[in-house]
C-alpha atoms as a PDB file:
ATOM      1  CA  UNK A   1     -29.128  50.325 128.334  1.00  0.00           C
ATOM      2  CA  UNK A   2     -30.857  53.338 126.835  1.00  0.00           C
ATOM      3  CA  UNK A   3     -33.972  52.756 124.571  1.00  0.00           C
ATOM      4  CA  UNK A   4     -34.140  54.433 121.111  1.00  0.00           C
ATOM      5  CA  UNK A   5     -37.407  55.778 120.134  1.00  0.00           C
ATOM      6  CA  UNK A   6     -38.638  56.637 116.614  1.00  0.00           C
ATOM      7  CA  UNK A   7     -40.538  60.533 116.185  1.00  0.00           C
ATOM      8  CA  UNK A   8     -43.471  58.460 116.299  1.00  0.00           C
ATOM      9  CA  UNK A   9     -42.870  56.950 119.806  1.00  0.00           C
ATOM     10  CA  UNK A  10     -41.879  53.456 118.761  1.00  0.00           C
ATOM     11  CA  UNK A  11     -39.102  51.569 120.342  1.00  0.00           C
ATOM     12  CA  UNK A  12     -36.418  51.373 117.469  1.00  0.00           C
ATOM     13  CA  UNK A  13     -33.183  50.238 119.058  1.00  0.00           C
ATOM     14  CA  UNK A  14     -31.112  50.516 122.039  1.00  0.00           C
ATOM     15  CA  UNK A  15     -27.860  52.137 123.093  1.00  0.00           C
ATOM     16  CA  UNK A  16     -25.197  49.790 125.047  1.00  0.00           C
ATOM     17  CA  UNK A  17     -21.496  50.529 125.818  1.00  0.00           C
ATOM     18  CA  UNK A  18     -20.881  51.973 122.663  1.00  0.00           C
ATOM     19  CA  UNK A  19     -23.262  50.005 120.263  1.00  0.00           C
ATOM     20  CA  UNK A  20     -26.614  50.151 118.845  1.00  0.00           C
ATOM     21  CA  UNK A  21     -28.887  47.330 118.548  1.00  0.00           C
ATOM     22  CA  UNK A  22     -31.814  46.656 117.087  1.00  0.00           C
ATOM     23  CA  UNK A  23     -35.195  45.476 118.855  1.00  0.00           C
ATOM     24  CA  UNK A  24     -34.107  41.983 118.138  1.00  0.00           C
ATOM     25  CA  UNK A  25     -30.752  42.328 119.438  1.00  0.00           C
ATOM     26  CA  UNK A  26     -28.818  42.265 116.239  1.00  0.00           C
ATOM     27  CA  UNK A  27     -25.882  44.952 116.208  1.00  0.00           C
ATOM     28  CA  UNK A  28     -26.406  47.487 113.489  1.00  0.00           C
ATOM     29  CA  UNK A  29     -23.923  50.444 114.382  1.00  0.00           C
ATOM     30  CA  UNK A  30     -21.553  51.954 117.168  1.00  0.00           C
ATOM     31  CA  UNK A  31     -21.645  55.502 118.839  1.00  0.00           C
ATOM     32  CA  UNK A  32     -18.495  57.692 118.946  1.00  0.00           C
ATOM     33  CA  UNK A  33     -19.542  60.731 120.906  1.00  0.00           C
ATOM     34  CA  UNK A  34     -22.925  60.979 120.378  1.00  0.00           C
ATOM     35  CA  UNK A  35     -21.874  60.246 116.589  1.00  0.00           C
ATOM     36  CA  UNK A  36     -23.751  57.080 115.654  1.00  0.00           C
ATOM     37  CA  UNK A  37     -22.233  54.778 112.123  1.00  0.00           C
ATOM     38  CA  UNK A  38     -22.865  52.427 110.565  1.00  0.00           C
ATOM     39  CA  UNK A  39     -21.246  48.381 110.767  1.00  0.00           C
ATOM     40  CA  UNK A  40     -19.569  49.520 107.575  1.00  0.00           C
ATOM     41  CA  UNK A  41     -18.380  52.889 109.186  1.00  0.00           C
ATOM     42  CA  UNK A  42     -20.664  55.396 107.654  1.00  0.00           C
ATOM     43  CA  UNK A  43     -22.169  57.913 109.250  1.00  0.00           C
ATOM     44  CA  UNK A  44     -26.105  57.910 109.806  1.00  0.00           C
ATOM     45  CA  UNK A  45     -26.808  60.717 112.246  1.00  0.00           C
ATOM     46  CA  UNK A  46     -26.392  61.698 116.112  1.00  0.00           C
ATOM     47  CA  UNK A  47     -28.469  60.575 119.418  1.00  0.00           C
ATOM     48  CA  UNK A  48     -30.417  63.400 120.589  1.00  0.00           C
ATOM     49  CA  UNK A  49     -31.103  64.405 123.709  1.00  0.00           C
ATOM     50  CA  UNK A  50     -34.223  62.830 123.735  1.00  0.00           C
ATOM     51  CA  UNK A  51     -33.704  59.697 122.556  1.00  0.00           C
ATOM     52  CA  UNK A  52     -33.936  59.835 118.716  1.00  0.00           C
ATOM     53  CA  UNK A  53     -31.419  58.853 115.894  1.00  0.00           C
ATOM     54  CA  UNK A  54     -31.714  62.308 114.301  1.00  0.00           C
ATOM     55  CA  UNK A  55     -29.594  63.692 111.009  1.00  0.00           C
ATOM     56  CA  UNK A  56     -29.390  66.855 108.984  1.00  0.00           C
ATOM     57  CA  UNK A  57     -31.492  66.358 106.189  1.00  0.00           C
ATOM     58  CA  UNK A  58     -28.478  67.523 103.500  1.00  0.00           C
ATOM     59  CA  UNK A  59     -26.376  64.554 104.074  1.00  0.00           C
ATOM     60  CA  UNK A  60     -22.843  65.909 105.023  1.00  0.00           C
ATOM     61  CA  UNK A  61     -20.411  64.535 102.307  1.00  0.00           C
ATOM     62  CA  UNK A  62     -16.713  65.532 104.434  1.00  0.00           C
ATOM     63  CA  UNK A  63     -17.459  62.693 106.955  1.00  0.00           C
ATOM     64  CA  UNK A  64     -14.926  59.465 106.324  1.00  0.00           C
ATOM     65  CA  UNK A  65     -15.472  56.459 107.017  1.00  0.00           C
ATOM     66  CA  UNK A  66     -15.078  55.413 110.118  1.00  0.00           C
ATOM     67  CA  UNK A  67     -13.099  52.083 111.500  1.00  0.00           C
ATOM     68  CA  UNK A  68     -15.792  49.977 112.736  1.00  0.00           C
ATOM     69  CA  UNK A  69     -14.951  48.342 116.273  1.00  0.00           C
ATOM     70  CA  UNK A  70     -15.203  44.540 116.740  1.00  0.00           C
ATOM     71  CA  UNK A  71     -18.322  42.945 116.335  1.00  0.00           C
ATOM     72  CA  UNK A  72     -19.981  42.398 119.748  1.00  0.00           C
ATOM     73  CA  UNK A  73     -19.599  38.602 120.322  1.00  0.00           C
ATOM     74  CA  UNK A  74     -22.584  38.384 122.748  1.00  0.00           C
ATOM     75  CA  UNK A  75     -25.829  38.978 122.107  1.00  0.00           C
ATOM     76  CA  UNK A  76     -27.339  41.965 124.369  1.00  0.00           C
ATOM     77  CA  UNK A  77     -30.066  40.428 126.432  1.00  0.00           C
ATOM     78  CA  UNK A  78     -33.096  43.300 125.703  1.00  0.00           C
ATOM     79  CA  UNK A  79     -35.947  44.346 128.414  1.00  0.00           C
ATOM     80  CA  UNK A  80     -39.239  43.150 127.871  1.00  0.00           C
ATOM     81  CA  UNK A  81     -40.530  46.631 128.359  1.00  0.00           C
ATOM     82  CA  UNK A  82     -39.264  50.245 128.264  1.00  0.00           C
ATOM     83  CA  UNK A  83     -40.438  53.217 129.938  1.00  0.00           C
ATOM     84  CA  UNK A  84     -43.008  55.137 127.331  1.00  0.00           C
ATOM     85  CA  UNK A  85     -41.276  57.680 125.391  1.00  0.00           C
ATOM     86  CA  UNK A  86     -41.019  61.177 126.425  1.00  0.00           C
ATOM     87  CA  UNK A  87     -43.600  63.638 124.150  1.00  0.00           C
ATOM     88  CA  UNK A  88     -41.200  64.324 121.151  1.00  0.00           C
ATOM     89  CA  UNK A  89     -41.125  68.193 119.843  1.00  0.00           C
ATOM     90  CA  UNK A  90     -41.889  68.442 116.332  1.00  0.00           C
ATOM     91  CA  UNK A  91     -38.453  68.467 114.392  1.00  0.00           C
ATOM     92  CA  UNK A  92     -37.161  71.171 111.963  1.00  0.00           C
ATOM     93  CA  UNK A  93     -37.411  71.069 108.218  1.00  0.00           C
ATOM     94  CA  UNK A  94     -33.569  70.657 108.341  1.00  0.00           C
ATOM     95  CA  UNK A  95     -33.526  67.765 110.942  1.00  0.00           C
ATOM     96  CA  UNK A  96     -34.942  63.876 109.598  1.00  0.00           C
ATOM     97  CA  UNK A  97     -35.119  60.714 112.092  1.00  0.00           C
ATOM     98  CA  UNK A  98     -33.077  57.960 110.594  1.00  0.00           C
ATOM     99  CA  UNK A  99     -35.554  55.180 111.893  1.00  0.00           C
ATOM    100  CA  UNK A 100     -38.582  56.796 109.371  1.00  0.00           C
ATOM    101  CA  UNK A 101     -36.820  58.443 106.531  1.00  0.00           C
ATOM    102  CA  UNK A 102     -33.940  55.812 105.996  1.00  0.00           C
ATOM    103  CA  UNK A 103     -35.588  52.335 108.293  1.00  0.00           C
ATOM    104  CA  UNK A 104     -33.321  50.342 105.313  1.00  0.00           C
ATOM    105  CA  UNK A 105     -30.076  51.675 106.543  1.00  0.00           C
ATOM    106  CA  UNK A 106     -30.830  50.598 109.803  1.00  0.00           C
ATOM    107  CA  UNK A 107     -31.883  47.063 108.977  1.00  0.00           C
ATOM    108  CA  UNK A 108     -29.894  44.037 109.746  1.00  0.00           C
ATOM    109  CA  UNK A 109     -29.333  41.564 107.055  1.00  0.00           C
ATOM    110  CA  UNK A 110     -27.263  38.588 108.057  1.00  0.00           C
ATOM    111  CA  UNK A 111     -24.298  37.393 105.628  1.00  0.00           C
ATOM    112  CA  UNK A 112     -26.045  33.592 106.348  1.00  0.00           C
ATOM    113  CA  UNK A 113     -28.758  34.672 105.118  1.00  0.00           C
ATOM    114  CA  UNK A 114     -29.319  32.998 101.204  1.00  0.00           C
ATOM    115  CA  UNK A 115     -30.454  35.614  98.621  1.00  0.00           C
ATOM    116  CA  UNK A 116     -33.437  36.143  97.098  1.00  0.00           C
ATOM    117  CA  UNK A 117     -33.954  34.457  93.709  1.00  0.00           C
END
């Protein structure tokens, strides 16, 4: 299991066999590569090497959609701690971190859920 970290050093999500997971354990994309997408299949960015969920800033318009895999049937038991995140470099203009710029594409809502009136 491989913590996510946001550019300010907060723990965002975690990486599993092929999954990402929010901090509550609710699945919210899978990894092909070190390609990360969305439940639906769209793509949101790539893991860096140190642990971010980073994305050009000009959102690339040739990537399809991709087939999302099964929905993970068990929930991922999370650590009660993570190691501290590593001292982040400052990121180019180009470059954005999912988890600040876009935090509502990364958000879990349930389909149980009722809506808001």
């Amino acid at each position: 299991m491989i913590p996510i970290y946001r550019s300010d050093g907060e723990w965002v999500a975690v990486y599993e066999k092929g999954n990402v997971f929010n901090v509550d354990g609710e699945w919210i994309g899978f990894v092909v590569g070190r390609e990360v997408f969305d439940t639906g299949g769209s793509y949101l960015g790539f893991l860096s090497d140190d642990q971010r969920l980073l994305r050009k800033r000009t959102r690339p318009i040739d990537r399809p959609l991709m087939k999302p895999p099964t929905i993970p049937s068990e929930r991922i038991k999370l650590p009660t701690a993570v190691p501290l995140p590593p001292m982040f470099p400052s990121l180019p203009h180009q470059i954005i971190d999912m988890f600040e710029e876009y935090p509502e594409k990364l958000s879990y809502v349930s389909e149980t859920r009722p809506d808001m009136d």
